[in-house]
C-alpha atoms as a PDB file:
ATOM      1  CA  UNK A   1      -4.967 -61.456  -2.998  1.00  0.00           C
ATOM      2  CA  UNK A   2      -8.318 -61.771  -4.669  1.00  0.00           C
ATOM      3  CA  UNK A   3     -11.179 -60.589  -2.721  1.00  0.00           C
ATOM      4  CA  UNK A   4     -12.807 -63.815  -1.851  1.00  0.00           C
ATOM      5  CA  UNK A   5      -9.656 -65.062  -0.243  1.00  0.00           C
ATOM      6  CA  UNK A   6      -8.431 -61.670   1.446  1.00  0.00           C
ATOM      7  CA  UNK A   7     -11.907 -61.588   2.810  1.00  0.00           C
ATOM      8  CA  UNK A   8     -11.803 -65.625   4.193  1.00  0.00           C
ATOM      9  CA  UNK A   9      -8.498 -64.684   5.911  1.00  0.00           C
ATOM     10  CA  UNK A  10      -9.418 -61.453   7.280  1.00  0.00           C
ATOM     11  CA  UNK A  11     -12.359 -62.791   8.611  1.00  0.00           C
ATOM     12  CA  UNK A  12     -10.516 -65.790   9.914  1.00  0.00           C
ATOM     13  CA  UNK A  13      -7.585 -63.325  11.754  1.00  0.00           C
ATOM     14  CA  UNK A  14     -10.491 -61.442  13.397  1.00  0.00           C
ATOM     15  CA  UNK A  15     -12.255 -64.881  15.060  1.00  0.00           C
ATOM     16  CA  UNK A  16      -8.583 -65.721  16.254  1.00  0.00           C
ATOM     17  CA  UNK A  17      -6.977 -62.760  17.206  1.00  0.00           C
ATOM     18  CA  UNK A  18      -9.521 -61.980  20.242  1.00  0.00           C
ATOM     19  CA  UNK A  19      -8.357 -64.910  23.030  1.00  0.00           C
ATOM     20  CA  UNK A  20      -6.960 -65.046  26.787  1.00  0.00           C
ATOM     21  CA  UNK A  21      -3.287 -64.478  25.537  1.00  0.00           C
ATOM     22  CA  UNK A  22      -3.831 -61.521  22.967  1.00  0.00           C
ATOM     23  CA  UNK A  23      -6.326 -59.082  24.853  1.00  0.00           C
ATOM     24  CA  UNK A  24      -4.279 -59.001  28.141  1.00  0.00           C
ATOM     25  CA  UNK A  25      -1.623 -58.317  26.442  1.00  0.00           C
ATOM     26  CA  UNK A  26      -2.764 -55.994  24.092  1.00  0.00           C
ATOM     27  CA  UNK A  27      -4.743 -53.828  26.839  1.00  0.00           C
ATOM     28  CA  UNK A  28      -1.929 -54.610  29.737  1.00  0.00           C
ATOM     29  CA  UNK A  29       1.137 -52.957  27.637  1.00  0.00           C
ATOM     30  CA  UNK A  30      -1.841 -49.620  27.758  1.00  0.00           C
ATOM     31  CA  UNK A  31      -2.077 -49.793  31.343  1.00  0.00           C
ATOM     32  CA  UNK A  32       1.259 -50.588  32.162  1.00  0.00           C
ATOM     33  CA  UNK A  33       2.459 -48.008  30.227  1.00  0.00           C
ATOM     34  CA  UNK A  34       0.527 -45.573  32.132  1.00  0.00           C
ATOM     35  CA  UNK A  35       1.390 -46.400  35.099  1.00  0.00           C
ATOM     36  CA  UNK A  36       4.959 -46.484  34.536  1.00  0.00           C
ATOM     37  CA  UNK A  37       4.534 -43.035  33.422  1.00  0.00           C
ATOM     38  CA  UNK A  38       2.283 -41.992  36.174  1.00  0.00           C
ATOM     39  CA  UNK A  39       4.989 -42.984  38.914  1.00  0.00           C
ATOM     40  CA  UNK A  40       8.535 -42.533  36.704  1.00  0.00           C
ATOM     41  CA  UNK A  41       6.865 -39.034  36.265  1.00  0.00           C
ATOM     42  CA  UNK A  42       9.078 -38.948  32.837  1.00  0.00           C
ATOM     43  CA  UNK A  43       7.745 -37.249  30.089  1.00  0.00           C
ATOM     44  CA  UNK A  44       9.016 -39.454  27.677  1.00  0.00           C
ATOM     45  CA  UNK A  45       7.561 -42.414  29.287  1.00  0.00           C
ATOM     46  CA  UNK A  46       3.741 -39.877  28.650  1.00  0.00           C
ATOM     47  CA  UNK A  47       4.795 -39.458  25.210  1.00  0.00           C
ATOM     48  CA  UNK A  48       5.245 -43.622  25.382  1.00  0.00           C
ATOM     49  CA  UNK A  49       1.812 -44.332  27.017  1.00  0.00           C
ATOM     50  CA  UNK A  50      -0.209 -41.155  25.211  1.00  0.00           C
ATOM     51  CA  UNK A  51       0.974 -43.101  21.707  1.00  0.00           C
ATOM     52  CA  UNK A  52       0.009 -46.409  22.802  1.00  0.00           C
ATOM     53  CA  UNK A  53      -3.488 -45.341  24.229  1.00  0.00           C
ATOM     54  CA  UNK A  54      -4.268 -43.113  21.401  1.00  0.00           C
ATOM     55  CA  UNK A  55      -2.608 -44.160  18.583  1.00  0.00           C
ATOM     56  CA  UNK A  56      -3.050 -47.921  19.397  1.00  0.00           C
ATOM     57  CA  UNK A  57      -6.300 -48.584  21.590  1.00  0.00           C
ATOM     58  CA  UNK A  58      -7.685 -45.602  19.702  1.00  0.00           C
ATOM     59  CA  UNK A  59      -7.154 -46.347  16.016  1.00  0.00           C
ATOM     60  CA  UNK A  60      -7.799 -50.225  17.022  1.00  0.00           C
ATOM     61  CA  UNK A  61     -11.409 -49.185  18.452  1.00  0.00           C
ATOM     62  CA  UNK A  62     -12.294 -46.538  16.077  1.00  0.00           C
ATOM     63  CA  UNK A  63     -11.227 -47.667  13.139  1.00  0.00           C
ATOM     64  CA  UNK A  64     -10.143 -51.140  12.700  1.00  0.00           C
ATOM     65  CA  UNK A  65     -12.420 -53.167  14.720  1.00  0.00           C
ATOM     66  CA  UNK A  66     -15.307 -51.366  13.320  1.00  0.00           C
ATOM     67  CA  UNK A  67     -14.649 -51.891  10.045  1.00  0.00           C
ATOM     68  CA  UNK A  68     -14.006 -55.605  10.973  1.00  0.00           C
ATOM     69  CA  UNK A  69     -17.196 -56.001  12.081  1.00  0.00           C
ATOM     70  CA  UNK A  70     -18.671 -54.933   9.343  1.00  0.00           C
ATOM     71  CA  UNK A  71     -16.228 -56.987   6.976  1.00  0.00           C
ATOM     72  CA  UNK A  72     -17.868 -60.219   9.565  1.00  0.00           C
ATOM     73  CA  UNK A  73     -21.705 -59.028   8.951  1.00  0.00           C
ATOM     74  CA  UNK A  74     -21.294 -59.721   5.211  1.00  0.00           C
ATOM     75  CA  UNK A  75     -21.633 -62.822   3.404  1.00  0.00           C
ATOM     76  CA  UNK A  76     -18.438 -64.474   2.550  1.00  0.00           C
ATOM     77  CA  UNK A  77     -17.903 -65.324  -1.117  1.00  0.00           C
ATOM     78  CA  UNK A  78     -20.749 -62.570  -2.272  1.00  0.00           C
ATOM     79  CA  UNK A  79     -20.140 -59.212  -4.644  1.00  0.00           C
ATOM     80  CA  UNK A  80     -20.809 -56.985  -1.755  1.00  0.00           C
ATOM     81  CA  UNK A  81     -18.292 -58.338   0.253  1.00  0.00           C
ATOM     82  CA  UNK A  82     -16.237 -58.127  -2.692  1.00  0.00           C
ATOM     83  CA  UNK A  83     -16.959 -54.573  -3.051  1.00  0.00           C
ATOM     84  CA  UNK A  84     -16.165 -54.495   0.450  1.00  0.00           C
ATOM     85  CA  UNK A  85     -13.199 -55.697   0.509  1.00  0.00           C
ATOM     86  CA  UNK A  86     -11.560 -53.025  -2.195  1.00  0.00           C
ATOM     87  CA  UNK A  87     -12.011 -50.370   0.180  1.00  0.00           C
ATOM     88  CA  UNK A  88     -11.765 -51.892   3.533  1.00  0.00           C
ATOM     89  CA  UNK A  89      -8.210 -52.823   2.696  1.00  0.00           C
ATOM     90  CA  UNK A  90      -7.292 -49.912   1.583  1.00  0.00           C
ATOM     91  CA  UNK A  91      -8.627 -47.945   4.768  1.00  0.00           C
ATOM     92  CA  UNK A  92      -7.757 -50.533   7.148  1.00  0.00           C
ATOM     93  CA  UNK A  93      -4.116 -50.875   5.948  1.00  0.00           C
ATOM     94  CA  UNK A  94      -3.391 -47.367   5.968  1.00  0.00           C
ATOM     95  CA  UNK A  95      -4.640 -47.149   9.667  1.00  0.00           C
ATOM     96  CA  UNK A  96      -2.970 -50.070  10.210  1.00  0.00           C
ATOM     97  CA  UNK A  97       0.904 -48.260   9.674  1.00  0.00           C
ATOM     98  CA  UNK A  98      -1.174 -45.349  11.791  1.00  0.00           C
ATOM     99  CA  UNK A  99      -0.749 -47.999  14.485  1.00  0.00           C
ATOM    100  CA  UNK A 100       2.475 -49.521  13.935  1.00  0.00           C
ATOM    101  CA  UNK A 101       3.887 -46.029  13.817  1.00  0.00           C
ATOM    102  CA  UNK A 102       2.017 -45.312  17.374  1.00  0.00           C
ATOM    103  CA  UNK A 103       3.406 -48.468  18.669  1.00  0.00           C
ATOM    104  CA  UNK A 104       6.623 -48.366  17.165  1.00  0.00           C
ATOM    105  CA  UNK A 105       7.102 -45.073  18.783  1.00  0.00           C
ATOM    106  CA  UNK A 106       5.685 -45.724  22.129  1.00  0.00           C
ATOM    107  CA  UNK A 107       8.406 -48.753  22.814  1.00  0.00           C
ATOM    108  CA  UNK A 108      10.979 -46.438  21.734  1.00  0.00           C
ATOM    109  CA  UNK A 109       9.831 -43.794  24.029  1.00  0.00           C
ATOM    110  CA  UNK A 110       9.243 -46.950  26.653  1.00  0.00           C
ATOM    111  CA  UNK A 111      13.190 -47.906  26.195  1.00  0.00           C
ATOM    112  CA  UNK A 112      14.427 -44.043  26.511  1.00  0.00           C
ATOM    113  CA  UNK A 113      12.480 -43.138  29.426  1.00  0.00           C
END
């Protein structure tokens, strides 16, 4: 997708994506899984909750949503958030499957345990 258009939907996902139905759920499933570790006393259900919390909550607040924010600070439709955008994909993407590996794992380990 061109710049100018990956940027204008980025930007668009990021205003959206933050609302009463996604953050519960996205910091609930942390919490919950750390408390069902905390009293099943499994191990697996640790490994479950230390890749959610780390791999998820982590990369998502030291990675993505900083780099969203700056991806929001720049003027849409402009070379520099062209420029940007050529690297922000790139690194966002690839910490992206960081995350869907973390969380992909975690509800596995959820489901054994």
């Amino acid at each position: 997708m061109p710049a100018v258009q990956g940027v204008a939907v980025m930007r668009a996902i990021n205003q959206v994506i933050v609302n009463p139905v996604f953050i519960p759920l996205f910091v609930g499933t942390g919490v919950v899984g750390v408390v069902a570790a905390a009293v099943g006393g499994s191990w697996v259900l640790w490994v479950g909750a230390g890749l959610y919390v780390v791999g998820v909550w982590g990369v998502t607040g030291v990675r993505n949503v900083p780099w969203n924010r700056e991806l929001e600070a720049l003027p849409p439709g402009t070379a520099e958030a062209a420029e940007y955008w050529v690297g922000y994909l790139r690194r966002w993407t690839a910490w992206n499957h960081v995350r869907t590996a973390a969380s992909t794992g975690a509800a596995v380990a959820f489901v054994v345990g």
